[in-house]
PDB file of N, CA and C in Angstrom:
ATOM      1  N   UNK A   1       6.222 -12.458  22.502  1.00  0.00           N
ATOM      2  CA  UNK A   1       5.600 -13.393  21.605  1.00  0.00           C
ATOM      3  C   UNK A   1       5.206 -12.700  20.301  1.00  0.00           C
ATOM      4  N   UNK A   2       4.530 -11.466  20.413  1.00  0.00           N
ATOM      5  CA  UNK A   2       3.906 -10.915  19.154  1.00  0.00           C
ATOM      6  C   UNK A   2       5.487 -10.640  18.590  1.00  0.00           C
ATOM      7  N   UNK A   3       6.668 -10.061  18.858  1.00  0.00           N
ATOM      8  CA  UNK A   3       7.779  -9.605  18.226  1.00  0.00           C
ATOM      9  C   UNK A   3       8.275 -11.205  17.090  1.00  0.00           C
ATOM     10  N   UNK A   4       8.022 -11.837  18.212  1.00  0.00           N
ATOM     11  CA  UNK A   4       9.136 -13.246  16.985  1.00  0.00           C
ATOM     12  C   UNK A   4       7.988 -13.443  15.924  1.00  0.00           C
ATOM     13  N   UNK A   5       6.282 -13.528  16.133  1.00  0.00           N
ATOM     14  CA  UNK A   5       5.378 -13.214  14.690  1.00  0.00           C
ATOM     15  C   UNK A   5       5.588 -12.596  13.724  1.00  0.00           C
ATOM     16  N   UNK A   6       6.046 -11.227  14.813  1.00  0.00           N
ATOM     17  CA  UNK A   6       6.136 -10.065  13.396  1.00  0.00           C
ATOM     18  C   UNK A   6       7.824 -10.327  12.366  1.00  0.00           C
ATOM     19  N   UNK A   7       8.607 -11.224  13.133  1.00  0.00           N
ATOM     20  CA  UNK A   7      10.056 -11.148  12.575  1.00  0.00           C
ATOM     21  C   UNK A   7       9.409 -12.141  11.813  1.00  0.00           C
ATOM     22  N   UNK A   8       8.596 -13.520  11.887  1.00  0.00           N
ATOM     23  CA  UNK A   8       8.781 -14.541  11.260  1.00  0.00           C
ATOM     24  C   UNK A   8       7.803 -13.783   9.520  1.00  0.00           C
ATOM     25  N   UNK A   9       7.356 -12.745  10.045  1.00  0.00           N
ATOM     26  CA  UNK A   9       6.607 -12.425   8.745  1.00  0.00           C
ATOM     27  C   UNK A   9       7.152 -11.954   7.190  1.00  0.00           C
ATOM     28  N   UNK A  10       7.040 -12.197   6.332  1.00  0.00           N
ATOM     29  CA  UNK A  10       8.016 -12.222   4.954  1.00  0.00           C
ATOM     30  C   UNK A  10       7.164 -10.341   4.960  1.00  0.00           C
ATOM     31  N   UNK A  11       8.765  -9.975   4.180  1.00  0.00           N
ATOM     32  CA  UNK A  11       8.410  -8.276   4.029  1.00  0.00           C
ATOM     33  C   UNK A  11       8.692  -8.344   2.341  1.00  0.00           C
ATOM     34  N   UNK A  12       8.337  -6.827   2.082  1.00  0.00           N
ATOM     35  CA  UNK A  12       8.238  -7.220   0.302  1.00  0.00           C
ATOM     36  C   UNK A  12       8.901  -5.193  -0.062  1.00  0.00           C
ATOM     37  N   UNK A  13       9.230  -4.778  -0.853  1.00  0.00           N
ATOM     38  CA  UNK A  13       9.547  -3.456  -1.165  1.00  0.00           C
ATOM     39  C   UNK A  13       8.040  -3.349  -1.789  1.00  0.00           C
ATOM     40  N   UNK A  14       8.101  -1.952  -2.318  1.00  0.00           N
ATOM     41  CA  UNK A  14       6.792  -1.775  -2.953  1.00  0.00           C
ATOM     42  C   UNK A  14       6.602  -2.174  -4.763  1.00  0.00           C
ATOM     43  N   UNK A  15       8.221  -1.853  -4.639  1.00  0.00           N
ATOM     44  CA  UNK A  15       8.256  -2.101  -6.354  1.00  0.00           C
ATOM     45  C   UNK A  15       7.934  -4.096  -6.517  1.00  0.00           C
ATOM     46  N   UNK A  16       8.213  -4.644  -5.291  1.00  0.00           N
ATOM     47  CA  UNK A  16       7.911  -6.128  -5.339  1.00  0.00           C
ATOM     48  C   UNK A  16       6.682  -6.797  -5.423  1.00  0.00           C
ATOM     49  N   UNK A  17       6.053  -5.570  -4.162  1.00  0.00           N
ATOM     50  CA  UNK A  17       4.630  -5.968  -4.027  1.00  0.00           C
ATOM     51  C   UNK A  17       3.781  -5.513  -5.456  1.00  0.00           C
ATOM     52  N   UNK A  18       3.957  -4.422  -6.021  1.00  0.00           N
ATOM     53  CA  UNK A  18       3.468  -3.960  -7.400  1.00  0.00           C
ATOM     54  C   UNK A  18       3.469  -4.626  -8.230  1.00  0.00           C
ATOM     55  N   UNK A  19       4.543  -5.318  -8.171  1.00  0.00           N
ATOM     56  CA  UNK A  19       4.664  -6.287  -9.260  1.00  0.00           C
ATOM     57  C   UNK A  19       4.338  -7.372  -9.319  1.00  0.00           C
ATOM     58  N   UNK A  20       3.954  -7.604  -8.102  1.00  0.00           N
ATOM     59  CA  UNK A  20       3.355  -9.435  -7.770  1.00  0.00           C
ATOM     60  C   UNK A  20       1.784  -9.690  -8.433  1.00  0.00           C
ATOM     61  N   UNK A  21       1.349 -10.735  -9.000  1.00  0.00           N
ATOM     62  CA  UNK A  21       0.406 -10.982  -9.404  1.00  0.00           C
ATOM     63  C   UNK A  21      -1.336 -10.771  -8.152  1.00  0.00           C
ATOM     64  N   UNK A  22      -0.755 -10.798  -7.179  1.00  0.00           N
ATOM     65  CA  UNK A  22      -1.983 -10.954  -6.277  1.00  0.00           C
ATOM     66  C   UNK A  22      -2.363  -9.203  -6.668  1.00  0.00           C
ATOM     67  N   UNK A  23      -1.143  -8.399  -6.434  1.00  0.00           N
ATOM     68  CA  UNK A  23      -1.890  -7.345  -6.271  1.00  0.00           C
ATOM     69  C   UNK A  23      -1.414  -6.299  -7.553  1.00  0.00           C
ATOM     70  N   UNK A  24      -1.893  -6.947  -8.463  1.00  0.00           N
ATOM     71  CA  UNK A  24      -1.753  -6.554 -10.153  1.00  0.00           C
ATOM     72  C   UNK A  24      -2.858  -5.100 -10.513  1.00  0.00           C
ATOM     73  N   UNK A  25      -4.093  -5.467  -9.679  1.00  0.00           N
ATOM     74  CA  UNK A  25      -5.128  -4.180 -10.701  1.00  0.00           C
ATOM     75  C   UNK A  25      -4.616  -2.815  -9.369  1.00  0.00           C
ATOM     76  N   UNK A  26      -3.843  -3.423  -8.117  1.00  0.00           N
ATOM     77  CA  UNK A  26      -3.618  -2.330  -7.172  1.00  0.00           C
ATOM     78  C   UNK A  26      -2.265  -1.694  -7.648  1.00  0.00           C
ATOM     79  N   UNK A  27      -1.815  -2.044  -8.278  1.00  0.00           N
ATOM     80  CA  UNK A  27       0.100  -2.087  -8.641  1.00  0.00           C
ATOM     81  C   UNK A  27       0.232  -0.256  -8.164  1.00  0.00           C
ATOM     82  N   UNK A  28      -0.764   0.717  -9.245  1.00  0.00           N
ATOM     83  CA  UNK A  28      -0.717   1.988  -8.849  1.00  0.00           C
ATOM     84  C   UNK A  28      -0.615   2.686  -8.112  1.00  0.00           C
ATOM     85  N   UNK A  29      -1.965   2.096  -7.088  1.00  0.00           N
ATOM     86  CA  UNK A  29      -1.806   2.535  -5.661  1.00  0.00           C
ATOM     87  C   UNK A  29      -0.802   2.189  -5.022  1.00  0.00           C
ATOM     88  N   UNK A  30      -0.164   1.135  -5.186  1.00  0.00           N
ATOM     89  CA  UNK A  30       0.570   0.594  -3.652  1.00  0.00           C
ATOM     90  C   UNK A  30       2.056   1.728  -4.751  1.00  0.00           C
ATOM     91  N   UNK A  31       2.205   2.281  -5.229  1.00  0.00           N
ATOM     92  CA  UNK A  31       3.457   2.790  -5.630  1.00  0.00           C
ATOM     93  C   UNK A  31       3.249   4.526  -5.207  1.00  0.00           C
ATOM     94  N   UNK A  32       1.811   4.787  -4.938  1.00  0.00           N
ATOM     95  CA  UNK A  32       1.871   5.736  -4.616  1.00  0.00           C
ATOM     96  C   UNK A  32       1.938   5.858  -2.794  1.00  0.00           C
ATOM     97  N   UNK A  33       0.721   5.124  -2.527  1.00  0.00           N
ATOM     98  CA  UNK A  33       0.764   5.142  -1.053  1.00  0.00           C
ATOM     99  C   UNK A  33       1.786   4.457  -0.359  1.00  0.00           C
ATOM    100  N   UNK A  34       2.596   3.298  -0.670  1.00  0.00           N
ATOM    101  CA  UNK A  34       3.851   3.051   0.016  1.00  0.00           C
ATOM    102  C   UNK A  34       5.106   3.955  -0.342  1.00  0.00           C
ATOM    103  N   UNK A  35       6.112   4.181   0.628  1.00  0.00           N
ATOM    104  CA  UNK A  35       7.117   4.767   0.790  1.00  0.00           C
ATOM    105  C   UNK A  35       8.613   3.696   0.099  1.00  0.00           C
ATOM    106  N   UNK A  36       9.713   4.561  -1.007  1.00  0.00           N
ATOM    107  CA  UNK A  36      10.650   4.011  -1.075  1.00  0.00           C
ATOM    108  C   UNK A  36      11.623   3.592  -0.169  1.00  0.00           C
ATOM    109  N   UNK A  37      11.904   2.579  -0.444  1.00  0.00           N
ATOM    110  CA  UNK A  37      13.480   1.862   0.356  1.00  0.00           C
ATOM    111  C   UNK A  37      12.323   1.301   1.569  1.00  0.00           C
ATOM    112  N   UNK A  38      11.173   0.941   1.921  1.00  0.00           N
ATOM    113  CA  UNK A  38      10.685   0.688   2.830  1.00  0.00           C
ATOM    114  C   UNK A  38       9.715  -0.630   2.549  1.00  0.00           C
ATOM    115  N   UNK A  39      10.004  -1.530   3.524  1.00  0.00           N
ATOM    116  CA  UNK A  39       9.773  -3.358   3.556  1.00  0.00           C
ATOM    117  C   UNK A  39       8.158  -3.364   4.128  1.00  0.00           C
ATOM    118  N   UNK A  40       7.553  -3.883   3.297  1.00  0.00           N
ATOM    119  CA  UNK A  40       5.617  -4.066   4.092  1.00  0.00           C
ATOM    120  C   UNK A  40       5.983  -5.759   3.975  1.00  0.00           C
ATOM    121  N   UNK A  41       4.892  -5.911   4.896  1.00  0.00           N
ATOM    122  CA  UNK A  41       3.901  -7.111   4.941  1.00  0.00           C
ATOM    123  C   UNK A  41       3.061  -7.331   3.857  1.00  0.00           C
ATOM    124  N   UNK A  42       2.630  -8.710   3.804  1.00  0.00           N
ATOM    125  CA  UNK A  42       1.155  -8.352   2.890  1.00  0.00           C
ATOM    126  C   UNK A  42       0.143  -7.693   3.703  1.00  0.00           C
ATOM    127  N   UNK A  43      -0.071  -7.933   5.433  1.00  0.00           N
ATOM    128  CA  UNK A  43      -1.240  -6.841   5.618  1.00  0.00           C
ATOM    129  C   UNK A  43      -0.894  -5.551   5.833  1.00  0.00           C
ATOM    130  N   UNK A  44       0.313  -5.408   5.762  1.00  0.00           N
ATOM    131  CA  UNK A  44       0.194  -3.573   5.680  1.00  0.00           C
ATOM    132  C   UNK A  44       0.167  -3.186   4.112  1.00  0.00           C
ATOM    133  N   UNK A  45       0.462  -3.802   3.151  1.00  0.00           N
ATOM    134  CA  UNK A  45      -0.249  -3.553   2.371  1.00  0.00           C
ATOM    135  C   UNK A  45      -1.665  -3.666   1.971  1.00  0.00           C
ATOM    136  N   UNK A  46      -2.100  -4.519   2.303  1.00  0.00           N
ATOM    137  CA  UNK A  46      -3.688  -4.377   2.250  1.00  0.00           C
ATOM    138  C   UNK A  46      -4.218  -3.310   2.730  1.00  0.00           C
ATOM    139  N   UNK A  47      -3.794  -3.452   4.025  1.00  0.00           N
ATOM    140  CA  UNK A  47      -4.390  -1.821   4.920  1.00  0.00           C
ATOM    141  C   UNK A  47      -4.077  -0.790   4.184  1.00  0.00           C
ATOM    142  N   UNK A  48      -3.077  -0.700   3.786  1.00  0.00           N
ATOM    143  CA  UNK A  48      -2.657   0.781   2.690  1.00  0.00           C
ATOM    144  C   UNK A  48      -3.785   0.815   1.614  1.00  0.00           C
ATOM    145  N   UNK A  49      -4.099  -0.376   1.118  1.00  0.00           N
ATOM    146  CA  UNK A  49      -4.832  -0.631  -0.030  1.00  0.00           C
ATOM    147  C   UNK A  49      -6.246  -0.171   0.429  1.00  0.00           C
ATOM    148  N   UNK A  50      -6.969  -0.913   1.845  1.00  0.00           N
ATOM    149  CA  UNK A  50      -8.100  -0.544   1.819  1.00  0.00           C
ATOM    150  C   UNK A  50      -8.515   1.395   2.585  1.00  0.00           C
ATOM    151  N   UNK A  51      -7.169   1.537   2.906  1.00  0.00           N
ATOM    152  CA  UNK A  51      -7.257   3.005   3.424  1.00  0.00           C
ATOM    153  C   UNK A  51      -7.429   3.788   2.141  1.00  0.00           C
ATOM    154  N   UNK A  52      -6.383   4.030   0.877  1.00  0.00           N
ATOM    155  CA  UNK A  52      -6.511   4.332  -0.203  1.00  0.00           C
ATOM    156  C   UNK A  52      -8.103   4.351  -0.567  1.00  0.00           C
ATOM    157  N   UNK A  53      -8.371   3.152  -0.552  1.00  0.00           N
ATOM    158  CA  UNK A  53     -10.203   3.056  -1.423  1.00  0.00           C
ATOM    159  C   UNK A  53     -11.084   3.668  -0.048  1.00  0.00           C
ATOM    160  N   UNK A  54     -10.950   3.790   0.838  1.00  0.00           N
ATOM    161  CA  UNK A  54     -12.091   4.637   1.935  1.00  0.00           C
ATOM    162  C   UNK A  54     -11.748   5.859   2.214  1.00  0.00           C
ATOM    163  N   UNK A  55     -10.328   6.572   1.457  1.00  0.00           N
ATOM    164  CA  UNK A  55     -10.270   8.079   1.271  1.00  0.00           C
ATOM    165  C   UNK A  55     -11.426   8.691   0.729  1.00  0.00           C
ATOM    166  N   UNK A  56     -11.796   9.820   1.242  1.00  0.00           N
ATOM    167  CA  UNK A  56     -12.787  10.798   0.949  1.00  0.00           C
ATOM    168  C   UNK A  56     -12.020  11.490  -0.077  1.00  0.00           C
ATOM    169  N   UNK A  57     -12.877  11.531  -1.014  1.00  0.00           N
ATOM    170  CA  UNK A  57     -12.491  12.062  -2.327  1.00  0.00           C
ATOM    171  C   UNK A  57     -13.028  13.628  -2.467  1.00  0.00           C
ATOM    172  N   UNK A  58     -11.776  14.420  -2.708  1.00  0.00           N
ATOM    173  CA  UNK A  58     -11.556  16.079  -2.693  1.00  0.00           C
ATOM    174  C   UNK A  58     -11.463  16.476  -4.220  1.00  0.00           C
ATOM    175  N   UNK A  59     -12.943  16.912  -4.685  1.00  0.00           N
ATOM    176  CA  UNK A  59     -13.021  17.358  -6.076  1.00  0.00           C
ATOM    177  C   UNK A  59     -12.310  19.142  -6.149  1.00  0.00           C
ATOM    178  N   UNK A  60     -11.730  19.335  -6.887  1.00  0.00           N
ATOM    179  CA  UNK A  60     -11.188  20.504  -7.051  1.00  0.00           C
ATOM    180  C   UNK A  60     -11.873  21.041  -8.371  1.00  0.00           C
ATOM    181  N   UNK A  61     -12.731  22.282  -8.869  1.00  0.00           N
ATOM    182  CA  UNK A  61     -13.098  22.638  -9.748  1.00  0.00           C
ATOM    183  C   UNK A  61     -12.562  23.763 -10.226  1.00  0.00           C
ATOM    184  N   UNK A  62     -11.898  23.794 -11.358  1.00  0.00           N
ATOM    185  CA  UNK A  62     -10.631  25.015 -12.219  1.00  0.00           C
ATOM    186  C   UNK A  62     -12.090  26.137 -11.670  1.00  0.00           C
ATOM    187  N   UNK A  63     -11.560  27.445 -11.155  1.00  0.00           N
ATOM    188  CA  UNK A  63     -11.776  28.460 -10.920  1.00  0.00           C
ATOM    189  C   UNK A  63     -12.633  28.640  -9.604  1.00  0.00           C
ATOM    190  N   UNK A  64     -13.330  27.493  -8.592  1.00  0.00           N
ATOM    191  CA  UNK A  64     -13.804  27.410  -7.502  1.00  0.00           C
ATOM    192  C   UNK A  64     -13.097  26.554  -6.683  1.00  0.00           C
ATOM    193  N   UNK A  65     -12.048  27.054  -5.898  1.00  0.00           N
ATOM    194  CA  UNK A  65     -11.522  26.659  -4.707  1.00  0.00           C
ATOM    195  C   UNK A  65     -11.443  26.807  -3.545  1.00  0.00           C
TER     196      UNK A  65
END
């Protein structure tokens, strides 16, 4: 049952999803965190999206590493 859901679900490239108006101020992220030649959902893009924004952010300071 869950398999014929996941077939009936519309897939998008990343350069598609980037470009779509819903996810316009994300366009950046989803080009970095999705992979080329590779088909998402809209919720695996979201999830990419909200994983991206709950990364722990790694400051690097020129001469203390």
């Amino acid at each position: 049952m869950a398999d014929k859901k996941k077939a009936a679900e519309a897939t998008y490239t990343k350069e598609a999803l980037a470009n779509s108006k819903k996810y316009r101020a994300w366009c950046d992220v989803l080009m970095i965190v999705l992979e080329d030649g590779k088909q998402y959902t809209l919720a695996e893009a979201d999830a990419a999206i909200d994983k991206f924004k709950t990364a722990k952010v790694v400051e690097k300071v020129n001469g203390k590493e």
